[in-house]
C-alpha atoms as a PDB file:
ATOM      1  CA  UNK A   1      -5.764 -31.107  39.817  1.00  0.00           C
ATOM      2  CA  UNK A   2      -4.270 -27.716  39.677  1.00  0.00           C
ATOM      3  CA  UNK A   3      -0.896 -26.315  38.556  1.00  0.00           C
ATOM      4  CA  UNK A   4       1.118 -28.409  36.405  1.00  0.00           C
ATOM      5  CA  UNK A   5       4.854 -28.072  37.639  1.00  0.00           C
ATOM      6  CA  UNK A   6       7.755 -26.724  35.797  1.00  0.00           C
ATOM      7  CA  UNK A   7       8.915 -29.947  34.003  1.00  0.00           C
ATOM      8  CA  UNK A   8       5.817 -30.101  32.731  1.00  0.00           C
ATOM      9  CA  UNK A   9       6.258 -30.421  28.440  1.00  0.00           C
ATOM     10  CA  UNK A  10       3.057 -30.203  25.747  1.00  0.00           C
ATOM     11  CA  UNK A  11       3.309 -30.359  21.812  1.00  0.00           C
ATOM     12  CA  UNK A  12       1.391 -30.296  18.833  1.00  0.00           C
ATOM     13  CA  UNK A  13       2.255 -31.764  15.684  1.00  0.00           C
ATOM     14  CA  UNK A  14      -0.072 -30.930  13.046  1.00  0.00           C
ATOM     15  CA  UNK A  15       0.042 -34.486  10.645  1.00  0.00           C
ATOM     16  CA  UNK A  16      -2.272 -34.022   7.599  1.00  0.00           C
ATOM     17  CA  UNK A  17      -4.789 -31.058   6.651  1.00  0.00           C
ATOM     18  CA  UNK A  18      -6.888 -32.165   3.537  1.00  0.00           C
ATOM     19  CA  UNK A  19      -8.982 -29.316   2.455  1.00  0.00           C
ATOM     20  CA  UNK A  20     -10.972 -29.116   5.606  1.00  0.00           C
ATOM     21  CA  UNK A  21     -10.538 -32.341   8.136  1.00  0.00           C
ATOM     22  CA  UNK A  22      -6.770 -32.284   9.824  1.00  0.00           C
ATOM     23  CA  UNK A  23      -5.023 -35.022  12.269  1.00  0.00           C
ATOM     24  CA  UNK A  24      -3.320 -33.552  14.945  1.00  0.00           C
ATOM     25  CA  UNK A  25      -1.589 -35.289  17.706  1.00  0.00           C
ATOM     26  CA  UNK A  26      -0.958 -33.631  21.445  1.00  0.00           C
ATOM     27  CA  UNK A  27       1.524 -35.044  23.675  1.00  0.00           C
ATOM     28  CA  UNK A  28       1.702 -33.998  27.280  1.00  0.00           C
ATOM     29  CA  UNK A  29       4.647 -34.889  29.475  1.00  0.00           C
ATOM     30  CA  UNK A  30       4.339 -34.684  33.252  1.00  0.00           C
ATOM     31  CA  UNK A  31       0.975 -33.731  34.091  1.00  0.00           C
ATOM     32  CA  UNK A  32       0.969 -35.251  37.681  1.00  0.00           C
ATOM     33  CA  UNK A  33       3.230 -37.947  36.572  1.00  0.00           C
ATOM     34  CA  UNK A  34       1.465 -38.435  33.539  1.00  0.00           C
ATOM     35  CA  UNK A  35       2.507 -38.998  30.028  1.00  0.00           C
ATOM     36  CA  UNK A  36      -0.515 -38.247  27.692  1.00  0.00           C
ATOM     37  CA  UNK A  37      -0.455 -38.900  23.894  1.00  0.00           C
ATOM     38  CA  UNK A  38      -3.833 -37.955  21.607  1.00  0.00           C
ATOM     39  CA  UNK A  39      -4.461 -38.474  18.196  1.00  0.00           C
ATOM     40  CA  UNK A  40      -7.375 -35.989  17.359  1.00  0.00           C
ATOM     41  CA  UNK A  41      -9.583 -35.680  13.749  1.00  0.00           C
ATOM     42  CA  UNK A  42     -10.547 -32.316  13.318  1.00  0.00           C
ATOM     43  CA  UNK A  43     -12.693 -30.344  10.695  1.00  0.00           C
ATOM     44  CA  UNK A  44     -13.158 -27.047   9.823  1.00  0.00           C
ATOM     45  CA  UNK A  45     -16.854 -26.340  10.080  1.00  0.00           C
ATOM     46  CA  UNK A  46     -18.066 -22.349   9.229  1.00  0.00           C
ATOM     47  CA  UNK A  47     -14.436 -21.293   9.433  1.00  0.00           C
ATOM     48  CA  UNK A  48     -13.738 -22.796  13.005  1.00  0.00           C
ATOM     49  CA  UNK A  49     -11.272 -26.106  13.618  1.00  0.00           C
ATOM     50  CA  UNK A  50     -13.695 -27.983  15.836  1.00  0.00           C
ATOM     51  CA  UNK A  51     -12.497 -31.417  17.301  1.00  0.00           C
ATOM     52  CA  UNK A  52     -14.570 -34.184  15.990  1.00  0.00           C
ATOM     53  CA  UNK A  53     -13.046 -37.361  17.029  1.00  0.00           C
ATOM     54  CA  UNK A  54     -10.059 -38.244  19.811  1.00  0.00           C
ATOM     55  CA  UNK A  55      -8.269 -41.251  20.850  1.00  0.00           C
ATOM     56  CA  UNK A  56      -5.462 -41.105  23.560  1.00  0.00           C
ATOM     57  CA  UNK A  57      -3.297 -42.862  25.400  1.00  0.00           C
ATOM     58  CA  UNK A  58      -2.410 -42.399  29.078  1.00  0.00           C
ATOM     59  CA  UNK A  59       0.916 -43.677  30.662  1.00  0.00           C
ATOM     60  CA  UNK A  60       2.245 -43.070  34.498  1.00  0.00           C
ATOM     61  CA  UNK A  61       5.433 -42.116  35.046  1.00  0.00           C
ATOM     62  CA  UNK A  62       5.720 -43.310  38.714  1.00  0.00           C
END
């Protein structure tokens, strides 16, 4: 889709790290007129965060 334009807005929020599985949660604002939010379960596997598991939700803006 190409460039995202300058009112374009991302964030992490890091929710819970337990040893070595975390839940994060992205949230995207304006990408295309789109409002992304995504809960992902991560684990730490050989020293590496690696994304195991997502769930999102999409919502237009138009």
């Amino acid at each position: 889709m190409g460039r995202v334009g300058d009112d374009y807005i991302a964030r992490v929020d890091v929710l819970n790290i337990e040893k070595t599985i975390a839940t994060v949660r992205v949230i995207e604002d304006n990408w295309h007129g789109y409002k992304f939010t995504d809960l992902l379960i991560m684990n730490k596997i050989q020293g590496e965060w690696k994304i195991v598991a997502k769930v999102y939700d999409t919502l237009s803006q138009g």
